[in-house]
Protein backbone atom coordinates (compact mmCIF):
# COMPACT_ATOMS: atom_id res chain seq x y z
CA UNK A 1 -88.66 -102.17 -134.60
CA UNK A 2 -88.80 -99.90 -131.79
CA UNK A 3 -85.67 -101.01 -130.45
CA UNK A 4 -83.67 -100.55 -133.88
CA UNK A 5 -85.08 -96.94 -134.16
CA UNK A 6 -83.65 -96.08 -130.86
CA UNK A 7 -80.47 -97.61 -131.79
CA UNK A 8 -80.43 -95.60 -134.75
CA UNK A 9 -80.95 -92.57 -132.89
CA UNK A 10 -78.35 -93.10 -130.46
CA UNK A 11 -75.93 -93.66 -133.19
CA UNK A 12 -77.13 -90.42 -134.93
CA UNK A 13 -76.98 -88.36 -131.83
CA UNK A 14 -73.61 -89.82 -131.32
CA UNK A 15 -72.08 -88.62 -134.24
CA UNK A 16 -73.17 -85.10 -134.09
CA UNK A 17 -70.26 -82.50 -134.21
CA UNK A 18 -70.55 -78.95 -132.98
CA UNK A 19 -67.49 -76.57 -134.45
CA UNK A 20 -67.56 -72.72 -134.20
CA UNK A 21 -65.53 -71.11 -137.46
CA UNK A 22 -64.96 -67.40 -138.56
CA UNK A 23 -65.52 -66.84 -141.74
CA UNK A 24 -65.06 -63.39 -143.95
CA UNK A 25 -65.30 -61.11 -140.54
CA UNK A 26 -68.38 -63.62 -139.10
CA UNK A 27 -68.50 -66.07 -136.55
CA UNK A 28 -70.51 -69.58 -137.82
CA UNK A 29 -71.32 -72.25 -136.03
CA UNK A 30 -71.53 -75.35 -137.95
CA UNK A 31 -73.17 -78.75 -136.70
CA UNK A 32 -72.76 -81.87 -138.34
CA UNK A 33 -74.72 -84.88 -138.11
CA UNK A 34 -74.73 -88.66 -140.23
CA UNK A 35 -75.52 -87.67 -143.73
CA UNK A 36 -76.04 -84.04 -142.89
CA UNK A 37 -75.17 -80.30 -142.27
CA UNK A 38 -76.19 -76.64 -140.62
CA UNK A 39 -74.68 -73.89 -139.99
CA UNK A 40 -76.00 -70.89 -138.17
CA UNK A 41 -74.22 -67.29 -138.89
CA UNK A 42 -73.24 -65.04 -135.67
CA UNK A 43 -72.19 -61.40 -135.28
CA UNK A 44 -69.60 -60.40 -137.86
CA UNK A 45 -67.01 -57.49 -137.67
CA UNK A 46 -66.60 -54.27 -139.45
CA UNK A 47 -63.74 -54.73 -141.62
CA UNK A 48 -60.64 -53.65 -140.75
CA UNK A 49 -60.17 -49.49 -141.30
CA UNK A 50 -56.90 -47.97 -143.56
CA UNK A 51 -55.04 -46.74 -140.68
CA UNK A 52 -53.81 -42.96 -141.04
CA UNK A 53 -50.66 -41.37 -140.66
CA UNK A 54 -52.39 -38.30 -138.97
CA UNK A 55 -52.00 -38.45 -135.03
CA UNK A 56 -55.82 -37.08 -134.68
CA UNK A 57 -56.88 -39.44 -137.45
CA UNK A 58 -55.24 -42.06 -135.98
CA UNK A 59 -56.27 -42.29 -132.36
CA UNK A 60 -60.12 -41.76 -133.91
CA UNK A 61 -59.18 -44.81 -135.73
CA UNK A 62 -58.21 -47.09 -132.76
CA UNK A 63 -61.14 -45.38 -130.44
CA UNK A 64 -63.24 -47.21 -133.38
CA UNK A 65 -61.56 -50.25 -133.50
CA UNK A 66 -61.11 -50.37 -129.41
CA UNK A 67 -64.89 -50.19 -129.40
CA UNK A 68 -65.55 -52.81 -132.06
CA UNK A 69 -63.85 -55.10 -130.34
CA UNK A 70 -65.35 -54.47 -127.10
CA UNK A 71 -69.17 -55.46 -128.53
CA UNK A 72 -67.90 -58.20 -130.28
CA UNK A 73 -66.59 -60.10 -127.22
CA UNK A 74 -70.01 -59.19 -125.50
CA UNK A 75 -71.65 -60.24 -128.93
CA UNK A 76 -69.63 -63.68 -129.04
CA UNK A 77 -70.91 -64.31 -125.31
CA UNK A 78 -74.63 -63.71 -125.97
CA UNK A 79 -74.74 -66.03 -129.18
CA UNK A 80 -73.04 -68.86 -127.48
CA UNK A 81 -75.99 -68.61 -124.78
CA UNK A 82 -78.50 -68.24 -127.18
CA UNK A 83 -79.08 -64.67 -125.98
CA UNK A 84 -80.35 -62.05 -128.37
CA UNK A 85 -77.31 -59.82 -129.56
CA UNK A 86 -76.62 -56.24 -128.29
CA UNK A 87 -77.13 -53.05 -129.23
CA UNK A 88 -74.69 -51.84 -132.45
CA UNK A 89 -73.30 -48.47 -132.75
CA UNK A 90 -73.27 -46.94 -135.87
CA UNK A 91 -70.20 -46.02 -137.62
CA UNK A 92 -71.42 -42.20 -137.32
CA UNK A 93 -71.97 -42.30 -133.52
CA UNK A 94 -68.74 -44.11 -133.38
CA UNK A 95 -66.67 -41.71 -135.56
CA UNK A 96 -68.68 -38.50 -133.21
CA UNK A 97 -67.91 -40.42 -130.08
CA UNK A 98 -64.57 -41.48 -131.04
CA UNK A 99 -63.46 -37.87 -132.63
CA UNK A 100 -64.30 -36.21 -129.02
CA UNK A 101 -62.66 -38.97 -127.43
CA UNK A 102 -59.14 -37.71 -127.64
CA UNK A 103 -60.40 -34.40 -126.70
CA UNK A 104 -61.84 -35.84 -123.63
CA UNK A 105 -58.89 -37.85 -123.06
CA UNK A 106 -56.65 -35.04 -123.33
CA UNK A 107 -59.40 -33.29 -120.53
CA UNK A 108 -58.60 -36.30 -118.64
CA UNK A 109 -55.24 -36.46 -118.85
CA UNK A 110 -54.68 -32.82 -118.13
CA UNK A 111 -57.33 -33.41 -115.45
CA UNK A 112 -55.42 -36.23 -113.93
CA UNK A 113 -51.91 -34.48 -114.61
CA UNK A 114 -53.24 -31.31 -112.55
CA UNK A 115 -54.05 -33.85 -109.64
CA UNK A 116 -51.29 -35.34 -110.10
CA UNK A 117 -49.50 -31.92 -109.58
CA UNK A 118 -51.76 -31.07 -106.76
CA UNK A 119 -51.13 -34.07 -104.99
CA UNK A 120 -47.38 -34.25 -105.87
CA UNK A 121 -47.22 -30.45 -104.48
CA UNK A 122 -49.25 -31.50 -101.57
CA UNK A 123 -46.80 -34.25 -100.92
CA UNK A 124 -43.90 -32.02 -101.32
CA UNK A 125 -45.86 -29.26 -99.12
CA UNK A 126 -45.93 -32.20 -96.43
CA UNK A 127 -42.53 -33.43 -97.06
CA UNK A 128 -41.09 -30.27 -96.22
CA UNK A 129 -43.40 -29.40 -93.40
CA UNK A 130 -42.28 -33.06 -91.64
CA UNK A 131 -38.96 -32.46 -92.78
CA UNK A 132 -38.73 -28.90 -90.98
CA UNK A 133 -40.82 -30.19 -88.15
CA UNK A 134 -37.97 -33.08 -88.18
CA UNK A 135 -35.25 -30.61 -88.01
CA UNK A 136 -37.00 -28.66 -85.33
CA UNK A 137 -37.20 -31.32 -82.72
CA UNK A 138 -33.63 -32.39 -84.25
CA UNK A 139 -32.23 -29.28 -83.00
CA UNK A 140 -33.99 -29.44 -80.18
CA UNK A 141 -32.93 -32.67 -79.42
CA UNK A 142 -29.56 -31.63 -80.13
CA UNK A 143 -29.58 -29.00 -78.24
CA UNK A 144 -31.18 -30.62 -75.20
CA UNK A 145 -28.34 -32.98 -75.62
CA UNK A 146 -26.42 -30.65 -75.89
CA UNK A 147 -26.85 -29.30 -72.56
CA UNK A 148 -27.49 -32.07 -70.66
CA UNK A 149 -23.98 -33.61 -72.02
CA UNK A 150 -22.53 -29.67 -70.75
CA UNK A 151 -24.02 -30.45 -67.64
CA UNK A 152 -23.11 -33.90 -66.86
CA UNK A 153 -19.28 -32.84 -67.53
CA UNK A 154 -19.50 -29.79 -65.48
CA UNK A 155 -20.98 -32.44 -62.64
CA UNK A 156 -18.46 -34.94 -63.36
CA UNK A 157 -15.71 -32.36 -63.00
CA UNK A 158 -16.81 -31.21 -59.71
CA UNK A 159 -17.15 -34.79 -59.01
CA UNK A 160 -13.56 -35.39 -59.81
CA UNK A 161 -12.34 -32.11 -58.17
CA UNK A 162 -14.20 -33.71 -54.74
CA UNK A 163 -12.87 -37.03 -55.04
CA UNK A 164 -9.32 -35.55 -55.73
CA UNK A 165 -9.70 -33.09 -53.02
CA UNK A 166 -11.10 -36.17 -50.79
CA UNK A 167 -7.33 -38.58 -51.78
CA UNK A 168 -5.78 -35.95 -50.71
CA UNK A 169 -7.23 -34.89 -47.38
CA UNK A 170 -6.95 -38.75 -46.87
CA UNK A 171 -3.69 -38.84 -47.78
CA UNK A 172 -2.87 -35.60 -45.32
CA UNK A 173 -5.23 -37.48 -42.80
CA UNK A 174 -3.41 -40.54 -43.40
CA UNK A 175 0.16 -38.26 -43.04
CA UNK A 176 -0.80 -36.88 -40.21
CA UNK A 177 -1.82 -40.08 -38.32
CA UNK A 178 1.22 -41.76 -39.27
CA UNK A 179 3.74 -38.98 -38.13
CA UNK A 180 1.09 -38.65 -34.86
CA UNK A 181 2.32 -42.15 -34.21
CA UNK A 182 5.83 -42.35 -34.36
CA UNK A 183 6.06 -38.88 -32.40
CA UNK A 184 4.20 -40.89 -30.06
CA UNK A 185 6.42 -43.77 -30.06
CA UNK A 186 9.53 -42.02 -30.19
CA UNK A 187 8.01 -40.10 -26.58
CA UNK A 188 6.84 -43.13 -25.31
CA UNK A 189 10.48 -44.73 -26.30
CA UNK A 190 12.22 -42.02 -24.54
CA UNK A 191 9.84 -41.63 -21.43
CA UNK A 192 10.40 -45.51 -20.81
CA UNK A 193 14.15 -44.83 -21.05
CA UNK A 194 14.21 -41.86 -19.01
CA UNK A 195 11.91 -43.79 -16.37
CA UNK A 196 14.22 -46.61 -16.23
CA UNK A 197 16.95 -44.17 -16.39
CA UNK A 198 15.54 -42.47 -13.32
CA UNK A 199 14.36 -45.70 -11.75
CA UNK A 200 18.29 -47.19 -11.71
CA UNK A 201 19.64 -44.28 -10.64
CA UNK A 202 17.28 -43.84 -7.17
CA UNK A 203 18.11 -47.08 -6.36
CA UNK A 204 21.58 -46.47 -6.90
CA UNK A 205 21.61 -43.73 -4.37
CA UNK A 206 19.04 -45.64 -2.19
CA UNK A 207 21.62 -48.44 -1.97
CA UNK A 208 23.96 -45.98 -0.94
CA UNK A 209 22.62 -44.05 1.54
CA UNK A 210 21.48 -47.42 3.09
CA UNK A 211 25.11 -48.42 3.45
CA UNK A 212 26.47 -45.12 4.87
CA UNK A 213 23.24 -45.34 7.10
CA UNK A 214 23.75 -48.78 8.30
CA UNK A 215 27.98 -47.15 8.88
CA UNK A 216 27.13 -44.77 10.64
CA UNK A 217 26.93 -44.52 14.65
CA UNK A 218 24.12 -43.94 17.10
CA UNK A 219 23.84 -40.63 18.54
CA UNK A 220 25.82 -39.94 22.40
CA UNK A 221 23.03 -39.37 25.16
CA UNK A 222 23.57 -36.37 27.85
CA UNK A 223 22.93 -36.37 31.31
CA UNK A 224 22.86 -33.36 33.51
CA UNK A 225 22.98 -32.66 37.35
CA UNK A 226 21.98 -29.36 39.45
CA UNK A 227 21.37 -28.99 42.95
CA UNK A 228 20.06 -25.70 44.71
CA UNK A 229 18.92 -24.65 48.59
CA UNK A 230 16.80 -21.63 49.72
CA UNK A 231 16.93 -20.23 52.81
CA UNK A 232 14.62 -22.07 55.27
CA UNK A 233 18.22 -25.08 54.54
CA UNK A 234 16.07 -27.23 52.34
CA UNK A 235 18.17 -28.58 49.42
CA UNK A 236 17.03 -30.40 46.05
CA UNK A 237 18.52 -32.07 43.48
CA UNK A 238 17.63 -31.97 39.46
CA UNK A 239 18.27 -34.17 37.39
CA UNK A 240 17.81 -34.19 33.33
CA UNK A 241 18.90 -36.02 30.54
CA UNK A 242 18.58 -35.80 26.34
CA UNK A 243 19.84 -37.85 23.86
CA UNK A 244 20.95 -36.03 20.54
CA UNK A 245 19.55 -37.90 17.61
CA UNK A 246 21.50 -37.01 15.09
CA UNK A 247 20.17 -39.77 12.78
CA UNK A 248 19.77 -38.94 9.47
CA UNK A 249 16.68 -37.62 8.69
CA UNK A 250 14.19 -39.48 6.12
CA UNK A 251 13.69 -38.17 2.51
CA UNK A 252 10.16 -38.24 0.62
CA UNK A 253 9.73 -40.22 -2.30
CA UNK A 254 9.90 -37.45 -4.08
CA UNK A 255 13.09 -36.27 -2.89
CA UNK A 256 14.46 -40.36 -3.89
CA UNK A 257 13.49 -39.60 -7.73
CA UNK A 258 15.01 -35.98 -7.36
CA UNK A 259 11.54 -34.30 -8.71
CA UNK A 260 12.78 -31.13 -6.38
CA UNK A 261 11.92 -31.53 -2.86
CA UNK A 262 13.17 -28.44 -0.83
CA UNK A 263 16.49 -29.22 1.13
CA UNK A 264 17.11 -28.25 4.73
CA UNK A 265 19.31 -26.27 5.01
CA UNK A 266 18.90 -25.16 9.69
CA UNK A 267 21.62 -26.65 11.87
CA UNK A 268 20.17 -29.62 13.35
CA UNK A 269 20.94 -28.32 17.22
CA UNK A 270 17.63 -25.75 16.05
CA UNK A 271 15.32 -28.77 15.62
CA UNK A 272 16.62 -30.84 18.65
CA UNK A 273 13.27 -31.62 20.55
CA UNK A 274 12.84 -30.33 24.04
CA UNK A 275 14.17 -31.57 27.32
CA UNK A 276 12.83 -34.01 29.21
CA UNK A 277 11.78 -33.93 32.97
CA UNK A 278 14.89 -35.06 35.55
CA UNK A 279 14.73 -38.15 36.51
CA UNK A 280 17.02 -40.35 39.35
CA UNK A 281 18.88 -41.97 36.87
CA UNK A 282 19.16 -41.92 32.80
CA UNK A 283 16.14 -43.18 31.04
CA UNK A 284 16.89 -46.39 28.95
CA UNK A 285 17.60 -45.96 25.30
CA UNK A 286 15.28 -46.42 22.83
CA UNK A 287 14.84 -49.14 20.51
CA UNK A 288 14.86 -47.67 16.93
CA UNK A 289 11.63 -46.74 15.31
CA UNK A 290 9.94 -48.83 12.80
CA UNK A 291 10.76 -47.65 9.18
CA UNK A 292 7.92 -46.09 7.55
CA UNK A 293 8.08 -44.66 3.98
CA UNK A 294 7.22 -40.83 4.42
CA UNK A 295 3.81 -39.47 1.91
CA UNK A 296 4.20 -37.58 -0.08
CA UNK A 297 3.05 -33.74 1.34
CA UNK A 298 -0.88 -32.41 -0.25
CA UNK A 299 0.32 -28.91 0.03
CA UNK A 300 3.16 -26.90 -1.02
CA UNK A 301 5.45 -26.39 1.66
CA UNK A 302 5.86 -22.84 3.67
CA UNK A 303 8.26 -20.72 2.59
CA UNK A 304 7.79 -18.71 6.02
CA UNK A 305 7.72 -21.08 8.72
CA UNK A 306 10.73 -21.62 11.18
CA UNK A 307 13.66 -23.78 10.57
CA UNK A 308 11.73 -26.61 13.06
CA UNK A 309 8.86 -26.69 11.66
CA UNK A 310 10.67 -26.86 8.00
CA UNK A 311 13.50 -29.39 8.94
CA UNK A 312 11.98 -31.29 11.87
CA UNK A 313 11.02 -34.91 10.42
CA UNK A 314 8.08 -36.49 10.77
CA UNK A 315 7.40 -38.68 14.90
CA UNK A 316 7.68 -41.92 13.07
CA UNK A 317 10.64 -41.14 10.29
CA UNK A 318 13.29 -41.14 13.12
CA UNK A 319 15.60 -42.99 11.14
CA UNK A 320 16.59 -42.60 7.22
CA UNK A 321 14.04 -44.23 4.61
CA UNK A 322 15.99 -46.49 2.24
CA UNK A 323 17.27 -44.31 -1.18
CA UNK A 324 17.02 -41.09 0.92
CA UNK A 325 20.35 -39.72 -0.77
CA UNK A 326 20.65 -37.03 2.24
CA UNK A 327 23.18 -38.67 4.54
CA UNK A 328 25.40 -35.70 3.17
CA UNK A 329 23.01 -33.38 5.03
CA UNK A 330 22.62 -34.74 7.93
CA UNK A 331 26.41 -35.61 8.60
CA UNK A 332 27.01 -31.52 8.43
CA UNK A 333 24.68 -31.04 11.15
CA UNK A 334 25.39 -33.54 13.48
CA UNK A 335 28.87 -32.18 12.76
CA UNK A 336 27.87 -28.61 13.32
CA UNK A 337 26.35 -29.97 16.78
CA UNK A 338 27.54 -29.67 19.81
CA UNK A 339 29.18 -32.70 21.57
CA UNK A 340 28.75 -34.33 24.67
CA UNK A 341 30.43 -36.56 27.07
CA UNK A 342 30.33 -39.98 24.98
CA UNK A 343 27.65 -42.12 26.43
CA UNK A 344 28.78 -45.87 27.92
CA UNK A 345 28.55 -48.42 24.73
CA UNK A 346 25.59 -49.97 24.73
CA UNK A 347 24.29 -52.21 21.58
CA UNK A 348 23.79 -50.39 18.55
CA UNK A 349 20.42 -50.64 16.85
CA UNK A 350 19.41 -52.88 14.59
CA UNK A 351 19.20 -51.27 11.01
CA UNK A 352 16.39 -53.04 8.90
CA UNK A 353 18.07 -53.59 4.94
C-alpha cells in the first residue's frame, strides 16, 4: 500500500507544470497539477498613460513611464525569489518627481554643456598653446637649420676654393718639375756633347803635336875653348860646353782642353839654363827624360815674375807631353835662337808614342 502511494506521488509530482502569464497589466503564475489548479497573482502595472502632444507634458509622461518600468523589473525579480515586493511610488510623487525632472535635466544638460564648453575651450586653450609652442621650436629648428646649412656651404666653399687652389699649385708644381727636367736634360745633352766635343778635339791636337814632336830634331850642343897667362908665364886652359834644348816645352792639362792657360810668349835664349863648368872634353849627351804629365798649378800664376821663371818648364817636363798643341811656340823660339856649330850626329832619342 505504501509502495502504490509513493508511486502515486511520483506520478503526481511528475506532472506538475509551472507557467508564468500576464494577464490585464499583472504577472500570474499558474501551477498545474493531475486533476488540479493555482495560480498566484504578482505585481501588476499602471496602465498605460494618454500620451500628450505638449513637449513638457510629454517628457513628464515618459519620466513616469521610465520609472514604472524600472520597479517592475526589480518587482518581477523579487516575486520569482519569493522576496517581498518593493517599495511603490505613488502616482503624486511620481508626477512631482517627474515634473522637476526635465527641469533638472535641463540643469544637467546645461551643466554638462558648460563643461563641455569648459573643457572644449580648455582643449582649444591647449591646442593652441602646443600648437604655438610647436611653431616656436619649428622656427627654431628652422632657423638653426637654417644656419647650420649657411654654414656648412660657406665651409664647403672654402673647402672647394682650397682644393682648387691645391690642383692648381700641383699642377704649377707638377709644371715646374717637368720643365725643371727637360732644362736639365737638354744641359746635360749638350754638356755631354760639348765634352765629347772637347774630348775629340784635344786628342786631335794631341795626336798632332805628337807627330811634329816625334819630326822634329834634337837640339845642336856647343863647345867652347879659352886659354889665358898672367905674368909669373903660367898658362891655363878653359874649357865649357852647353847644349841648347830647344825641345818643345810641355803643356798642362789644362792648356790640352784649351780652358786658358797663359802662353809664353819670352824668346827661349832668356830661359836657356846656365853654363856648365869646363871640362877636358864634351860631356856625353843625355838620354831624354822620362815623360811625366805636368799638374795642374794650385795658384794663379804671376803676372810679375820674369820671363824664366814664367816660361821655364818644369826639371822633369824636358820634352813635350802628348796633346800639348804648342809645337808652334816653341819652333819660333828655337828659331829666334841663336845657332851653333852643328854638333857630330849622334843617335837621336827615343820619343815614347
Amino acid at each position: 500500500m505504501r509502495n502504490v502511494i509513493l508511486v502515486l506521488g511520483a506520478l503526481a509530482s511528475a506532472c506538475t507544470t509551472t507557467r508564468v502569464l500576464q494577464r490585464d497589466g499583472c504577472f500570474v503564475r499558474r501551477t498545474e497539477r493531475a486533476g488540479s489548479a493555482r495560480e498566484e497573482i504578482g505585481p501588476c502595472a499602471r496602465p498605460p498613460p494618454q500620451w500628450s502632444s505638449d513637449r513638457a507634458t510629454r517628457l513628464a509622461q515618459e519620466c513616469m513611464a521610465s520609472e514604472e518600468s524600472r520597479w517592475m523589473s526589480r518587482a518581477v525579480v523579487a516575486w520569482g525569489r519569493g522576496e517581498p515586493l518593493p517599495a511603490r511610488a505613488t502616482e503624486a510623487e511620481l508626477m512631482r518627481s517627474c515634473v522637476l525632472e526635465p527641469a533638472r535635466l535641463a540643469d544637467q544638460s546645461e551643466a554638462a554643456k558648460a563643461r563641455a564648453e569648459a573643457e572644449r575651450d580648455r582643449a582649444r586653450l591647449e591646442r593652441e598653446a602646443a600648437e604655438a609652442a610647436l611653431r616656436g621650436e619649428s622656427a627654431a629648428l628652422k632657423a638653426r637649420l637654417d644656419t647650420q646649412g649657411e654654414a656648412m656651404r660657406e665651409r664647403l666653399a672654402e673647402l672647394a676654393a682650397d682644393r682648387d687652389a691645391l690642383r692648381a699649385r700641383a699642377d704649377d708644381d707638377r709644371k715646374h718639375i717637368n720643365g725643371s727636367a727637360d732644362r736639365l736634360a737638354t744641359f746635360l745633352g749638350d754638356t755631354a756633347t760639348r765634352s765629347a766635343e772637347s774630348l775629340g778635339q784635344a786628342a786631335r791636337s794631341a795626336s798632332e803635336s805628337l807627330g811634329e814632336a816625334a819630326r822634329k830634331p834634337a837640339a845642336p850642343a856647343l863647345a867652347f875653348a879659352a886659354s889665358t897667362s898672367d905674368s909669373d908665364g903660367r898658362a891655363g886652359s878653359e874649357h865649357r860646353s852647353s847644349r841648347d834644348e830647344a825641345a818643345p816645352q810641355p803643356l798642362a792639362p789644362a792648356a790640352l782642353l784649351g780652358l786658358g792657360a797663359p802662353a809664353c810668349t819670352a824668346p827661349l835664349a832668356a830661359c836657356a839654363a846656365p853654363a856648365a863648368p869646363a871640362t877636358s872634353a864634351a860631356p856625353p849627351r843625355r838620354a831624354p827624360a822620362a815623360r811625366t804629365p805636368a799638374r795642374l798649378p794650385r795658384k794663379p800664376v804671376r803676372s810679375s815674375a820674369s820671363a824664366c821663371e814664367t816660361c821655364a818648364p818644369p826639371a822633369d817636363a824636358a820634352h813635350p807631353h802628348p796633346g800639348s798643341g804648342a809645337s808652334g811656340t816653341v819652333e819660333a823660339e828655337a828659331a829666334a835662337a841663336p845657332v851653333a856649330a852643328p854638333a857630330p850626329e849622334g843617335p837621336r832619342p827615343a820619343v815614347a808614342r
